[in-house]
Protein backbone atom coordinates (compact mmCIF):
# COMPACT_ATOMS: atom_id res chain seq x y z
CA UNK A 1 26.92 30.82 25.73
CA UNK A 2 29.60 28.14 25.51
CA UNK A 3 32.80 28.95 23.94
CA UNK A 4 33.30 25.57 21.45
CA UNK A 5 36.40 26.23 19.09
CA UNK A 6 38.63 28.80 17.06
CA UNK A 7 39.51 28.65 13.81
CA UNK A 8 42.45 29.17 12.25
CA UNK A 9 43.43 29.68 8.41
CA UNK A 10 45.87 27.48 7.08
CA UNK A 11 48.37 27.10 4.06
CA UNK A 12 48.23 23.21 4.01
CA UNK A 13 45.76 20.98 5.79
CA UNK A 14 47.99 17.79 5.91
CA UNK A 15 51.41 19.62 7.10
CA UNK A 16 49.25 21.21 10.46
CA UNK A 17 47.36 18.55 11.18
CA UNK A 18 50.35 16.59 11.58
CA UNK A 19 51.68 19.87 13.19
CA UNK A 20 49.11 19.71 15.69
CA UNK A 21 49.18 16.32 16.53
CA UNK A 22 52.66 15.32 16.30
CA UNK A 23 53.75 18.18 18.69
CA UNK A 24 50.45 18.92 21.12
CA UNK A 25 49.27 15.29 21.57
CA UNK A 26 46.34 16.70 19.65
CA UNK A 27 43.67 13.99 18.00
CA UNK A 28 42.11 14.43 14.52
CA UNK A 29 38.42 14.23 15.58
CA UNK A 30 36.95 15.36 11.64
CA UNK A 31 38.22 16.38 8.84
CA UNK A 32 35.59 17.04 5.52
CA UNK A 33 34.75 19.31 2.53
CA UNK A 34 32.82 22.15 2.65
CA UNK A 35 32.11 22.57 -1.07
CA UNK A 36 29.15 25.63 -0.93
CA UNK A 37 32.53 27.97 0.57
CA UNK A 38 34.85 26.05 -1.67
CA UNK A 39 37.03 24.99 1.82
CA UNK A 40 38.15 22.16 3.68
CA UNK A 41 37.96 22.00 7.39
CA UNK A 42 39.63 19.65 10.09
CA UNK A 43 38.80 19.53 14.11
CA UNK A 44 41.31 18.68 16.34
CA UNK A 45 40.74 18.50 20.43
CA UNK A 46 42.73 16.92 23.30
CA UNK A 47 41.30 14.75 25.59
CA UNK A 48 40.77 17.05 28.44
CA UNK A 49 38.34 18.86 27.35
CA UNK A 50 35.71 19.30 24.94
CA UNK A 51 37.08 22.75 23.53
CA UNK A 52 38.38 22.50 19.94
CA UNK A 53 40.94 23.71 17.02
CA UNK A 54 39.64 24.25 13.83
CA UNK A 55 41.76 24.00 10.97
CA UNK A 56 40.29 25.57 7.69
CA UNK A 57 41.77 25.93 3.78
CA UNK A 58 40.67 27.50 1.54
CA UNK A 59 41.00 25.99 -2.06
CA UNK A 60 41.49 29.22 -3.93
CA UNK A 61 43.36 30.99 -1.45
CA UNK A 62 46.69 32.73 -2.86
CA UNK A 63 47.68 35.68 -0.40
CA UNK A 64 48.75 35.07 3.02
CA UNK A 65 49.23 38.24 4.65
CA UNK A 66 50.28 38.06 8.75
CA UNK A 67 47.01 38.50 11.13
CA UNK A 68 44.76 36.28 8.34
CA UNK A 69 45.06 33.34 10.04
CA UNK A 70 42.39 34.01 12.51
CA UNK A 71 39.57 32.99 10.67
CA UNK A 72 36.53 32.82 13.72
CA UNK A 73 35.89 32.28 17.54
CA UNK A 74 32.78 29.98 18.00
CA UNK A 75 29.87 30.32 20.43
CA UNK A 76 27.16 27.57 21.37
CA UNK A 77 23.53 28.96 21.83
CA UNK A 78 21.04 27.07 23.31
CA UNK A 79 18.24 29.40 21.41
CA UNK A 80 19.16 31.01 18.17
CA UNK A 81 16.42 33.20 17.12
CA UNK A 82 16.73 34.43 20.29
CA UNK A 83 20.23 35.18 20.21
CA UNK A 84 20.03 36.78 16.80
CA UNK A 85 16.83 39.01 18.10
CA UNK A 86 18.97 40.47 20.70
CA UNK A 87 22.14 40.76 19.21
CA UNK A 88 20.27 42.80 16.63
CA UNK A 89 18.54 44.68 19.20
CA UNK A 90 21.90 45.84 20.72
CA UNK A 91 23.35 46.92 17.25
CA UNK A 92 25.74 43.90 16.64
CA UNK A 93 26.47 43.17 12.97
CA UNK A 94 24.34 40.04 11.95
CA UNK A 95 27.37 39.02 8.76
CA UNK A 96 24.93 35.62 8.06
CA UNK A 97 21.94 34.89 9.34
CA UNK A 98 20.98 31.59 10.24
CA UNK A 99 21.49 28.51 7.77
CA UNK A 100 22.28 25.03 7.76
CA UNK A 101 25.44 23.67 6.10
CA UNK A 102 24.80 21.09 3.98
CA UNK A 103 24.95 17.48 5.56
CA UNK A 104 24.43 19.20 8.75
CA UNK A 105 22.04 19.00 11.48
CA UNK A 106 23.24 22.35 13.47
CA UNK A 107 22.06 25.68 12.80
CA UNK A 108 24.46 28.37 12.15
CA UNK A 109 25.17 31.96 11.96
CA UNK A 110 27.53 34.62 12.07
CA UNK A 111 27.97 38.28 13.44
CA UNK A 112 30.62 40.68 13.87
CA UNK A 113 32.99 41.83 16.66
CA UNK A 114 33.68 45.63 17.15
CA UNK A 115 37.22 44.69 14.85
CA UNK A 116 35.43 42.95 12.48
CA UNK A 117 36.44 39.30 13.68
CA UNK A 118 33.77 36.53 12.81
CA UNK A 119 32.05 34.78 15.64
CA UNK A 120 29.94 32.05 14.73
CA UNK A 121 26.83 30.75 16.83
CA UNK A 122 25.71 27.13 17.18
CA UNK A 123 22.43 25.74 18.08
CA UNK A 124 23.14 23.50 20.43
CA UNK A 125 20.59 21.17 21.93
């Protein structure tokens, strides 16, 4: 597995972006609507690597409560029926199986950590 980018939850997409870039030297690499989780997401990397920031907001989110902003660490699988078949043979929470996003090519899913904290696995070619 390949450890590809962590997302974080934020109050307003415009103000971190320019957060992010302004202060990091970071580069707005896409930014797009996901309209199935009603959310909005934004990728941000440096040129040093290939390892990313994502910024997510959710449209109908009111409470903000400290420790919500960690919204999921993301893992690159080269096989992901695989992957799910033996994380489900060692007892790891499967939270969403495998899907596509719309207007996306990579398969995705989702499990648990031992605290609860969403990891989601990408197919990667």
């Amino acid at each position: 597995m390949k450890l590809l980018h962590t997302s974080i939850t934020v109050k307003n997409m415009n103000e971190t972006i320019k957060f992010y870039t302004e202060n990091f030297g970071l580069k707005l690499v896409n930014r797009r609507e996901i309209p199935e989780n009603n959310a909005e997401i934004a990728f941000l990397e440096d040129d040093q690597t290939d390892y990313r920031i994502e910024l997510t907001f959710w449209c109908n989110k009111q409470d903000y409560s400290e420790g919500d902003q960690l919204d999921h660490l993301a893992l690159g699988v080269k096989d992901m029926d695989r992957s799910i078949a033996d994380l489900k043979r060692k007892g790891v929470k499967i939270a969403k199986e495998p899907y596509f996003l719309a207007n996306s090519l990579k398969r995705i899913a989702f499990i648990k950590d031992p605290n609860d904290i969403w990891i989601e696995l990408i197919q990667q070619e």
